[in-house]
PDB file of N, CA and C in Angstrom:
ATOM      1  N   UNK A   1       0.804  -1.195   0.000  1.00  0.00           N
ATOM      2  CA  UNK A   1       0.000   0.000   0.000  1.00  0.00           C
ATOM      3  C   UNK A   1       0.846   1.258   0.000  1.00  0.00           C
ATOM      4  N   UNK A   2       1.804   1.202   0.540  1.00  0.00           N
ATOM      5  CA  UNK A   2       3.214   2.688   0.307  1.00  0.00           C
ATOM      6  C   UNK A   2       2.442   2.850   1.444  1.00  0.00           C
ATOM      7  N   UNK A   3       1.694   3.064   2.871  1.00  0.00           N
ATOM      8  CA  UNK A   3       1.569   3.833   3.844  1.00  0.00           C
ATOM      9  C   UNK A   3       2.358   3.029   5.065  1.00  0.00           C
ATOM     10  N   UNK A   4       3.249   4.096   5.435  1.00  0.00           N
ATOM     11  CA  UNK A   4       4.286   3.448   6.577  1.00  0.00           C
ATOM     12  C   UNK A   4       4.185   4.307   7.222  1.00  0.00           C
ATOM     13  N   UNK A   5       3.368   3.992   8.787  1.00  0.00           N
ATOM     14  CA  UNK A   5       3.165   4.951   9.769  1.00  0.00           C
ATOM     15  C   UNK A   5       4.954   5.263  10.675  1.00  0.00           C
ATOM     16  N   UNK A   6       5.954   4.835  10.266  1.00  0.00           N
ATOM     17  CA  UNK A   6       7.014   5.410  11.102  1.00  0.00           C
ATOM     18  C   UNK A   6       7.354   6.673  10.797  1.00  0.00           C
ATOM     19  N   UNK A   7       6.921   7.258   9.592  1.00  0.00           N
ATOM     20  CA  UNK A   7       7.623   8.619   9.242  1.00  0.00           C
ATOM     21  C   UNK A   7       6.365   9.306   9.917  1.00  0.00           C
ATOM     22  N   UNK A   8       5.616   9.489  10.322  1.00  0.00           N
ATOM     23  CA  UNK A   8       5.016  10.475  10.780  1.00  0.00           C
ATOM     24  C   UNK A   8       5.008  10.355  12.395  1.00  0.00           C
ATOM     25  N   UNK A   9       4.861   9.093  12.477  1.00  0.00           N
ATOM     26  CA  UNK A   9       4.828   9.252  14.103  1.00  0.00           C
ATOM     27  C   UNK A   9       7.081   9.411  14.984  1.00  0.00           C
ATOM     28  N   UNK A  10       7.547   8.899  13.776  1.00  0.00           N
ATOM     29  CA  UNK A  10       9.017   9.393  13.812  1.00  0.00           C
ATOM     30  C   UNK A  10       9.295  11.345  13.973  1.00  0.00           C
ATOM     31  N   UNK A  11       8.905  11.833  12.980  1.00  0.00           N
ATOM     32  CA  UNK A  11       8.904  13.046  13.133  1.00  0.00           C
ATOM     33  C   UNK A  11       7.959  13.591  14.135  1.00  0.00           C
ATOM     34  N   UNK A  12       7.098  13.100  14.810  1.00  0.00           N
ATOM     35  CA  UNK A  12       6.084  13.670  15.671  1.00  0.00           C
ATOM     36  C   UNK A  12       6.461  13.549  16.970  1.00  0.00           C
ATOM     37  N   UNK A  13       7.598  12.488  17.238  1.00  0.00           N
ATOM     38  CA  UNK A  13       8.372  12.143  18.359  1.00  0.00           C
ATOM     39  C   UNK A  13       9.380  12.825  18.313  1.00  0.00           C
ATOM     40  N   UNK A  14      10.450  13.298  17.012  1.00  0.00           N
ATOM     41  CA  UNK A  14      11.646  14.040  16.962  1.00  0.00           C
ATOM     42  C   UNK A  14      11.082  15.186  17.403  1.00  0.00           C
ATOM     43  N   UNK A  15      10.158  16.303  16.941  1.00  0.00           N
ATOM     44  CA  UNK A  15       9.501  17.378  16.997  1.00  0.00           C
ATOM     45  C   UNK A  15       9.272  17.578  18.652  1.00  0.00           C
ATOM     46  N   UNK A  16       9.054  16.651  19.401  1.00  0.00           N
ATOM     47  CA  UNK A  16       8.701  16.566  20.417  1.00  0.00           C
ATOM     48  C   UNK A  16       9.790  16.213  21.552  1.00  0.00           C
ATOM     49  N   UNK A  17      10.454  15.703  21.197  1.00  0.00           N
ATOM     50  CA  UNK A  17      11.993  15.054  21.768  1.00  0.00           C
ATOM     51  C   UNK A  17      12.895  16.717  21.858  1.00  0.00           C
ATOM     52  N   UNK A  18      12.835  17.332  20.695  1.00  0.00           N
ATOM     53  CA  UNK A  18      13.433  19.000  20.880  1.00  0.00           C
ATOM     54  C   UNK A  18      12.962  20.092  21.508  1.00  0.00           C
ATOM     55  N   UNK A  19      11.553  20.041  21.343  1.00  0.00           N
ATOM     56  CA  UNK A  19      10.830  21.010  22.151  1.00  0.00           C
ATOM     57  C   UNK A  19      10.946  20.293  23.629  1.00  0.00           C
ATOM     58  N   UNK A  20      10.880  19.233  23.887  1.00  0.00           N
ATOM     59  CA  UNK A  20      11.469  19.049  25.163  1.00  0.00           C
ATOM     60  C   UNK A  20      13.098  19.084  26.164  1.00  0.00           C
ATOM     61  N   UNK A  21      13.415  18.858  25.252  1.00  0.00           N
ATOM     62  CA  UNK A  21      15.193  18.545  25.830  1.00  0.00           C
ATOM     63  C   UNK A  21      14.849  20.465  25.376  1.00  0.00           C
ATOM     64  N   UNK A  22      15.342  21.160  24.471  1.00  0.00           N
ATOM     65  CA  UNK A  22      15.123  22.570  24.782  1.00  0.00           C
ATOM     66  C   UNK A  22      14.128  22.846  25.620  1.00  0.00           C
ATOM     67  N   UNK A  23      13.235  22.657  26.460  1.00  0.00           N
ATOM     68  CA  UNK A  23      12.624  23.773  27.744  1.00  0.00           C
ATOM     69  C   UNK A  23      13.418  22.916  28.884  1.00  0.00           C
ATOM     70  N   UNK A  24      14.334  21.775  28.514  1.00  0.00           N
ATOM     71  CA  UNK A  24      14.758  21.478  29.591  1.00  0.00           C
ATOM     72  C   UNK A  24      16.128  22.329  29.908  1.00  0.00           C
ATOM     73  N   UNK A  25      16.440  22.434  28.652  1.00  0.00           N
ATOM     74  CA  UNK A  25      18.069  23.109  29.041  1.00  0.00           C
ATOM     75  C   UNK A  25      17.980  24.716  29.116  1.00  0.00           C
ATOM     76  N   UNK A  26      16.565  24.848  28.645  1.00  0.00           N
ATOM     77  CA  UNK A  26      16.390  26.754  28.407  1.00  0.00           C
ATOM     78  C   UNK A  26      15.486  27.174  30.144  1.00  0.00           C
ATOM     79  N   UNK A  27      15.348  26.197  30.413  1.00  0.00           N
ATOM     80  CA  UNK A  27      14.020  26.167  32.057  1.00  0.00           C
ATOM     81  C   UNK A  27      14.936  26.442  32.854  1.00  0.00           C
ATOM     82  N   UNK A  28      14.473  26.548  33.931  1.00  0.00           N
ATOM     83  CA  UNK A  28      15.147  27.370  35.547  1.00  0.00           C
ATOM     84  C   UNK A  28      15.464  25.778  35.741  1.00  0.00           C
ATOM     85  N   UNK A  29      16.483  26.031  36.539  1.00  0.00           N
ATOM     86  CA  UNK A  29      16.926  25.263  37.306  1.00  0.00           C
ATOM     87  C   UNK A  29      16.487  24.810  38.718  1.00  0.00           C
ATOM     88  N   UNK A  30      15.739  25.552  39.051  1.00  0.00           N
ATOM     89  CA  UNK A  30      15.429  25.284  40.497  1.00  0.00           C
ATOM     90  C   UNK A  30      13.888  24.535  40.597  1.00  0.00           C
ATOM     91  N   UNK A  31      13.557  24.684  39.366  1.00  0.00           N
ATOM     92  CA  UNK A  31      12.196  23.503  39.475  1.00  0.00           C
ATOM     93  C   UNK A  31      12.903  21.957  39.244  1.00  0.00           C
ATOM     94  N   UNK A  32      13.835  21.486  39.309  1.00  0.00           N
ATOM     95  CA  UNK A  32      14.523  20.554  39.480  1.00  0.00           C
ATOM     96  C   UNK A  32      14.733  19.851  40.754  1.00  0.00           C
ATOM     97  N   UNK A  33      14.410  20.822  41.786  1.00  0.00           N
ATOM     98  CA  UNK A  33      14.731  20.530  42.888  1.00  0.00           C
ATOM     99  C   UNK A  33      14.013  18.963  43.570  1.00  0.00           C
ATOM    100  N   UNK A  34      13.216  18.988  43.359  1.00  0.00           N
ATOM    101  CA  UNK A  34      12.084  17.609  43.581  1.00  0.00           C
ATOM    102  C   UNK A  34      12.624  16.391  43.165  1.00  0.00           C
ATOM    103  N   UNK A  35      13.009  16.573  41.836  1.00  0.00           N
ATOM    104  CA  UNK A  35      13.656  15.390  40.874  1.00  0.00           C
ATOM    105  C   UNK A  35      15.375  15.030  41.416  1.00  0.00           C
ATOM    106  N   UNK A  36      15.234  15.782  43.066  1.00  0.00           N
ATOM    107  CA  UNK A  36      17.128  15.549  43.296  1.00  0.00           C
ATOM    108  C   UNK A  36      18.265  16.365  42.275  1.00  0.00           C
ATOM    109  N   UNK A  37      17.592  16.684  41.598  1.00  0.00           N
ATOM    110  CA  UNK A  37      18.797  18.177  40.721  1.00  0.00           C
ATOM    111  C   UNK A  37      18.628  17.312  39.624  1.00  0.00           C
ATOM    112  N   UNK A  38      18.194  16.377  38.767  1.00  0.00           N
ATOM    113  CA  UNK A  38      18.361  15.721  38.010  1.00  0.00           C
ATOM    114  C   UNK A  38      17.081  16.347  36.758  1.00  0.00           C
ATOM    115  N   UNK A  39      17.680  16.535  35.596  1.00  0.00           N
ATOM    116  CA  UNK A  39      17.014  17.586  34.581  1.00  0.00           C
ATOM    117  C   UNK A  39      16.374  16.309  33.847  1.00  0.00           C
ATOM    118  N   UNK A  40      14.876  16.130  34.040  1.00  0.00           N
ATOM    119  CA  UNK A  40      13.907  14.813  33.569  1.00  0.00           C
ATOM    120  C   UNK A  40      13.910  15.059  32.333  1.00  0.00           C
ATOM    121  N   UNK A  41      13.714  16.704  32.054  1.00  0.00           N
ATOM    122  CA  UNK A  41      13.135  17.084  30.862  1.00  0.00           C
ATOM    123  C   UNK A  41      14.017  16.788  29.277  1.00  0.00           C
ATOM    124  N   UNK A  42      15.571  17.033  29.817  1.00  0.00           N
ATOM    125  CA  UNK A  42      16.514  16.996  29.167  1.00  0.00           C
ATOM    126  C   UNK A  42      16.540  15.451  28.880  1.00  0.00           C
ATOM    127  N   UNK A  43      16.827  14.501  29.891  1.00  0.00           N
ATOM    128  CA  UNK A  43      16.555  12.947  29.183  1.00  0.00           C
ATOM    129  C   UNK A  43      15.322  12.455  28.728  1.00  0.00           C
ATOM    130  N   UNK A  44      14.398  12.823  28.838  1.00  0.00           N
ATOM    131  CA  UNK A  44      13.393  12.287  28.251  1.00  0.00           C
ATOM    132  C   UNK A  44      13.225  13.041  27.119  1.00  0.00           C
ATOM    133  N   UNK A  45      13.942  14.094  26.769  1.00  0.00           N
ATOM    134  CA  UNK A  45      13.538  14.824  25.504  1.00  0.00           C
ATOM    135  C   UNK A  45      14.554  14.255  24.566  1.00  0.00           C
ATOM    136  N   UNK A  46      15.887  14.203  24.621  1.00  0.00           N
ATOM    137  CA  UNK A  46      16.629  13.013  24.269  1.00  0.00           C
ATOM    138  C   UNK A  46      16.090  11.636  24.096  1.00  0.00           C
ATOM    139  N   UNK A  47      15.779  10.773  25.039  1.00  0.00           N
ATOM    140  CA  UNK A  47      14.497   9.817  24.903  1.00  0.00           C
ATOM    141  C   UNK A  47      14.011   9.587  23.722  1.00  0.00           C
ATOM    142  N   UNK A  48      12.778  10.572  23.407  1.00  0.00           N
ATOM    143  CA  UNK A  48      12.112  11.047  22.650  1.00  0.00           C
ATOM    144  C   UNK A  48      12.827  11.033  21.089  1.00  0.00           C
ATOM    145  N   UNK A  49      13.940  11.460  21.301  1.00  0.00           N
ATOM    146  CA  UNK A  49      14.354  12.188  20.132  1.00  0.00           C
ATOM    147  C   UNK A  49      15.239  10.949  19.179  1.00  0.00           C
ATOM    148  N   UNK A  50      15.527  10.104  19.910  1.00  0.00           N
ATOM    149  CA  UNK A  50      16.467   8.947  19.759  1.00  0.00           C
ATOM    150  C   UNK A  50      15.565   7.969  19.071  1.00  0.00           C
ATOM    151  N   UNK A  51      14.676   8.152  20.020  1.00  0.00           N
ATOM    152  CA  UNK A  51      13.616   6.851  19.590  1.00  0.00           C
ATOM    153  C   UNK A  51      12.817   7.540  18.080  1.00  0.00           C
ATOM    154  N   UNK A  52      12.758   8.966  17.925  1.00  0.00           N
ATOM    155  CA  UNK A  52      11.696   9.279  16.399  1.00  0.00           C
ATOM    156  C   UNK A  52      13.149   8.880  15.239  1.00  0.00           C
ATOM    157  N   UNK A  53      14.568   9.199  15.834  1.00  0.00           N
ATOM    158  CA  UNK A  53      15.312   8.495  14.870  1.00  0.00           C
ATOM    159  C   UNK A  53      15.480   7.059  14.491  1.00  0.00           C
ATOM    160  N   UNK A  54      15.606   6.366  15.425  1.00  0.00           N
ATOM    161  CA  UNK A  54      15.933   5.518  14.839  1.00  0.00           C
ATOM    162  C   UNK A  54      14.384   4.824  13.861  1.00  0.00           C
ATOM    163  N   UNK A  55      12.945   4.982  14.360  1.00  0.00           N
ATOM    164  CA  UNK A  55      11.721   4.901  13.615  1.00  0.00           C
ATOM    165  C   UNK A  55      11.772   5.292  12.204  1.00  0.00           C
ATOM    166  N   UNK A  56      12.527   6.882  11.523  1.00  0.00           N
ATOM    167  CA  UNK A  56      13.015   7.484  10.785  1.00  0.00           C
ATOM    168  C   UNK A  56      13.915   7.049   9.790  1.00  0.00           C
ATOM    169  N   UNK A  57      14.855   6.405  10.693  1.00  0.00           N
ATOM    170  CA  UNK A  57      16.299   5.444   9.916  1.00  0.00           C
ATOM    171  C   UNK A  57      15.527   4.278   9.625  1.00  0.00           C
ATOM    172  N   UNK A  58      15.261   3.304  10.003  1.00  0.00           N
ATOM    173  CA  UNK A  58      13.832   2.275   9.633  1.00  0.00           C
ATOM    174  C   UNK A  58      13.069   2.461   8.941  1.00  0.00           C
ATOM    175  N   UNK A  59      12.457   3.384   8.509  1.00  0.00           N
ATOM    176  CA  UNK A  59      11.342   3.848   7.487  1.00  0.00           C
ATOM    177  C   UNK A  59      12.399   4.394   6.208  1.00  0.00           C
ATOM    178  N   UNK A  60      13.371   5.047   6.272  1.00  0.00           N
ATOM    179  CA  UNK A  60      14.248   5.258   4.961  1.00  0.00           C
ATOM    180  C   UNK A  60      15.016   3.463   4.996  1.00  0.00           C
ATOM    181  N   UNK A  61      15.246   3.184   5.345  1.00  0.00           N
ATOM    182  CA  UNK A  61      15.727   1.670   4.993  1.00  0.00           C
ATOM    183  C   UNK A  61      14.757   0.478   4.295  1.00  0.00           C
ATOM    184  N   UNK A  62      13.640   0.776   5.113  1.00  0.00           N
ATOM    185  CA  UNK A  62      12.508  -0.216   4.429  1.00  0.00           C
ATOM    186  C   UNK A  62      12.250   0.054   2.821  1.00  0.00           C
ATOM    187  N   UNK A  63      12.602   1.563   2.666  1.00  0.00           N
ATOM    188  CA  UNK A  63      11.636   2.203   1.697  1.00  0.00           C
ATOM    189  C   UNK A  63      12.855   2.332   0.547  1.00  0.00           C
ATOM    190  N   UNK A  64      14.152   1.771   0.837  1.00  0.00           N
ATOM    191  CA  UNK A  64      15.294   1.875   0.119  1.00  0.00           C
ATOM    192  C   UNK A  64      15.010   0.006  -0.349  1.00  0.00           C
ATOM    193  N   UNK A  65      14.829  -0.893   0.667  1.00  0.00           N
ATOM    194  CA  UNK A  65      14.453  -2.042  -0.061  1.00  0.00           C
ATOM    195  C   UNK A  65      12.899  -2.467  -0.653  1.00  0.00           C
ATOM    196  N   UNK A  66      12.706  -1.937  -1.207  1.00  0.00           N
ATOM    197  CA  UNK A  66      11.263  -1.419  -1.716  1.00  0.00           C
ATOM    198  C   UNK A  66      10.223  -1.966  -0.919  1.00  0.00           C
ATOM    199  N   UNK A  67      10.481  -2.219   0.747  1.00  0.00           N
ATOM    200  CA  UNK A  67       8.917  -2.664   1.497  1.00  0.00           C
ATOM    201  C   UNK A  67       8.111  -1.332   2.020  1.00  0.00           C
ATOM    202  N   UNK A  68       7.254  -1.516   2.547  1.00  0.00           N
ATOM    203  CA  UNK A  68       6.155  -0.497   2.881  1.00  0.00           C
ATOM    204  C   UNK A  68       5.833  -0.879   4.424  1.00  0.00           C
TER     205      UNK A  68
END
């Protein structure tokens, strides 16, 4: 059918993985305090961002051996 849901939900996770890891590294520091000083926002936006790649790299690979 050519419809491969990784490129959209890949980019919808990258998109989301940056806007997070950025309000984590651009945010105050002192709302951290709860989490033990440990910046959630920054690894899980990384997280995020890792996981819409490699979905991304998978969907250009499939689509290089002509599957869908």
């Amino acid at each position: 059918m050519g419809l491969d849901v990784r490129v959209p939900v890949g980019l919808m996770l990258v998109i989301m993985g940056v806007l997070l890891a950025g309000y984590g590294l651009a945010g105050d520091a002192s709302i951290y305090a709860k989490s033990l000083g440990i910046n959630v926002n920054v690894i899980w936006g990384s997280v995020l961002l890792a996981t819409g790649a490699v979905l991304l790299a998978l969907s250009r690979t499939a689509a290089r051996r002509g599957r869908s």
